[in-house]
N, C-alpha and C. Protein backbone atom coordinates (compact mmCIF):
# COMPACT_ATOMS: atom_id res chain seq x y z
N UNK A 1 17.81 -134.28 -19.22
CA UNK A 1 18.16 -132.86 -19.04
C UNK A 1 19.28 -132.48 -20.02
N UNK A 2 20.38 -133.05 -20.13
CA UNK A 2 21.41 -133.12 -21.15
C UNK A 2 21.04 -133.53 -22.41
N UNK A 3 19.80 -134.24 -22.51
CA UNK A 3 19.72 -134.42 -24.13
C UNK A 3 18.70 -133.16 -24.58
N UNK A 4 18.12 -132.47 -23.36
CA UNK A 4 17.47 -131.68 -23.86
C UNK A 4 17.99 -130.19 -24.41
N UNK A 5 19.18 -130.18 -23.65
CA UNK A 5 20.09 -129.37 -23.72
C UNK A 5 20.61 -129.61 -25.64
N UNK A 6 21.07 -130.54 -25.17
CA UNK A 6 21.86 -131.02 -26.67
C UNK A 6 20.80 -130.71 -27.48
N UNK A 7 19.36 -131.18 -27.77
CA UNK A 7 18.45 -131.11 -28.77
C UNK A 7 17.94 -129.20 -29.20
N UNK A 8 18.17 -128.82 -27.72
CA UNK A 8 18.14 -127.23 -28.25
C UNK A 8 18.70 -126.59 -29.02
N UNK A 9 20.12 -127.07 -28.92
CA UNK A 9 21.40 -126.00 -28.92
C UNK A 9 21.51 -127.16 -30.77
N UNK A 10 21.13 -128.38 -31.32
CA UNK A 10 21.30 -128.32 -32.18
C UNK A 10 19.76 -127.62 -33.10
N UNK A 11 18.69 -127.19 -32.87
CA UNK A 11 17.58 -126.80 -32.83
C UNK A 11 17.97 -125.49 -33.47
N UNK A 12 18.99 -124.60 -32.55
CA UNK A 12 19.26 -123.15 -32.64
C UNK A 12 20.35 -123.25 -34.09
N UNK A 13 21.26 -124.37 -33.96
CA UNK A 13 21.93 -124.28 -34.55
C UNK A 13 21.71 -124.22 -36.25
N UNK A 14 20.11 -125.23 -36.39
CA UNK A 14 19.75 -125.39 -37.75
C UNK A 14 18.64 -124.07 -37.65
N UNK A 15 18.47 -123.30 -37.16
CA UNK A 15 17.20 -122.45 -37.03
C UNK A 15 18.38 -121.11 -37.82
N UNK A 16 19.74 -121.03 -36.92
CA UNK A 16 20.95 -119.77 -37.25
C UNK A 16 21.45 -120.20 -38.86
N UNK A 17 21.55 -121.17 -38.78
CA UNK A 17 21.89 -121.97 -40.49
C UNK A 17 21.06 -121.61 -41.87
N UNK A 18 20.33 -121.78 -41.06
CA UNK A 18 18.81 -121.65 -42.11
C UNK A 18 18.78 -119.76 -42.67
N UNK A 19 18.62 -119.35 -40.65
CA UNK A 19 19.48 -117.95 -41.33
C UNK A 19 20.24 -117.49 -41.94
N UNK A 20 21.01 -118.29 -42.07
CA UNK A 20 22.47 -117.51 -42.57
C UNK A 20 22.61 -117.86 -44.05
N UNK A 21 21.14 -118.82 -44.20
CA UNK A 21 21.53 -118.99 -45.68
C UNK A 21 20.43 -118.49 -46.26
N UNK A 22 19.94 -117.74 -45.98
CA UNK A 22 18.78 -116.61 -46.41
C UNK A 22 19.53 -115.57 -46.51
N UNK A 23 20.62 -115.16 -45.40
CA UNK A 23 20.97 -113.77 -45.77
C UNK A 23 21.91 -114.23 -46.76
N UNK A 24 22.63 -114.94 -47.15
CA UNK A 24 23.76 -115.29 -48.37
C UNK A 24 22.81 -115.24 -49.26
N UNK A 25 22.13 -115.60 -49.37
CA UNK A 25 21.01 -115.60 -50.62
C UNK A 25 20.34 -114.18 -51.12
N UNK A 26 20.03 -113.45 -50.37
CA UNK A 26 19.75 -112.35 -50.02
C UNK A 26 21.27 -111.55 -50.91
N UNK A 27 22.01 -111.59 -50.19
CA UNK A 27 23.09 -110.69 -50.68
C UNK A 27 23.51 -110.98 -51.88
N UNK A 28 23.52 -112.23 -52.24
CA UNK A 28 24.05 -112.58 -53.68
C UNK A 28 22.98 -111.63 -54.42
N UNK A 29 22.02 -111.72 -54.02
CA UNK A 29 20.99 -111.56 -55.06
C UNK A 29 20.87 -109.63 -54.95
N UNK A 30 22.04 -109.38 -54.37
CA UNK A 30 22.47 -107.78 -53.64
C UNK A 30 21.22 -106.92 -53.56
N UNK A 31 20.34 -107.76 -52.71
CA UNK A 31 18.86 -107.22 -52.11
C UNK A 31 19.60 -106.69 -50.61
């Protein structure tokens, strides 16, 4: 139950990452 927890929340964490480096990419590219 706790590792499933843990496996989500790092899941979300590379899913928000991934986001966040699309929008940096995005903005550099001042789209």
């Amino acid at each position: 139950s706790l590792t499933l927890i843990r496996e989500r929340a790092k899941l979300k964490g590379e899913v928000l990452r991934a986001l966040g480096g699309v929008k940096a990419s995005a903005s550099l590219l001042g789209v």
